[in-house]
Structure formats: C-alpha cells, structure tokens
Protein backbone atom coordinates (compact mmCIF):
# COMPACT_ATOMS: atom_id res chain seq x y z
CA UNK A 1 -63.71 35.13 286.25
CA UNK A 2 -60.56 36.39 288.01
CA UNK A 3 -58.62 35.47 285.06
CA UNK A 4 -60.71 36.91 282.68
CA UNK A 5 -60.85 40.66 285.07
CA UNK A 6 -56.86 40.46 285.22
CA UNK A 7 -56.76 40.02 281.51
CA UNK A 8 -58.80 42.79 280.82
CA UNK A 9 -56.52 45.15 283.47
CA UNK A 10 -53.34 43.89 281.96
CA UNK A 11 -54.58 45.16 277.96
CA UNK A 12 -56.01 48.34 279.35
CA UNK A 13 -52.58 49.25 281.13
CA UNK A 14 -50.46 48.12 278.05
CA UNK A 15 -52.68 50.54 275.90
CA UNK A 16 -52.24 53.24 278.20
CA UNK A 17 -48.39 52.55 278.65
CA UNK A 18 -48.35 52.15 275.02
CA UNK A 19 -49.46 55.84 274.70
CA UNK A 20 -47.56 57.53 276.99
CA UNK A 21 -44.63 55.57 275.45
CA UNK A 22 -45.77 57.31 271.65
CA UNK A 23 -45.79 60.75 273.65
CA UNK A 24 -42.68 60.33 275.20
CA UNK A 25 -40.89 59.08 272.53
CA UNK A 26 -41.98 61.38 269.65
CA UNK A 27 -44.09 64.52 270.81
CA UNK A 28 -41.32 65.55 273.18
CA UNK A 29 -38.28 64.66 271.55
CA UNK A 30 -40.21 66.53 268.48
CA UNK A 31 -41.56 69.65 270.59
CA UNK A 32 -37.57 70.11 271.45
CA UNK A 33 -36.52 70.19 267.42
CA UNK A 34 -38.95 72.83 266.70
CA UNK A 35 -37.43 74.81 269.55
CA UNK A 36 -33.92 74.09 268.15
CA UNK A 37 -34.52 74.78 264.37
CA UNK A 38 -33.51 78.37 264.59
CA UNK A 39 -30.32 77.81 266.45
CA UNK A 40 -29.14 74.40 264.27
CA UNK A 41 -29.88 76.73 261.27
CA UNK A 42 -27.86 79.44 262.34
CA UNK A 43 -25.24 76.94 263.82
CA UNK A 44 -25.09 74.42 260.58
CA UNK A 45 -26.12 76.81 257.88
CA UNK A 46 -27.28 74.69 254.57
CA UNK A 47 -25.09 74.77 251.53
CA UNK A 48 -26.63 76.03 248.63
CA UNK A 49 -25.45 75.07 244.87
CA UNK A 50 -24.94 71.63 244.83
C-alpha cells in the first residue's frame, strides 16, 4: 500500500514539474519576444525586394 501511495505522489509531482517546466520554458521566454519585437524591428529592419 506504501508502494502504491508513493507511486501515486511521484506521477502527481512529475505532472506538476512537467508544467511549470512548459511555463518556464515557453510562456516566459515567449512573454520576453513580444516585449522585444519593437526594438529587434527597429534594430534588424527586414529587407524588402527579394
């Protein structure tokens, strides 16, 4: 039964580490890009006509 409650403990915490791993990983990194846009525009402008 002990084996069985620290099995169940051990998937719950890989979900939730498995979570906060997608957040930190993309949503941050991601919420930082759309606050950079405007300057890596202005900084690397596109080229247009090719």
């Amino acid at each position: 039964m002990v084996l069985l409650l620290d099995t169940c403990a051990m998937l719950i915490s890989a979900v939730f580490l498995s979570i906060v791993g997608l957040v930190a990983g993309v949503a941050i990194p991601g919420l930082f890009m759309v606050a950079a846009a405007p300057w890596l525009d202005w900084i690397l402008p596109v080229k247009e006509g090719k």
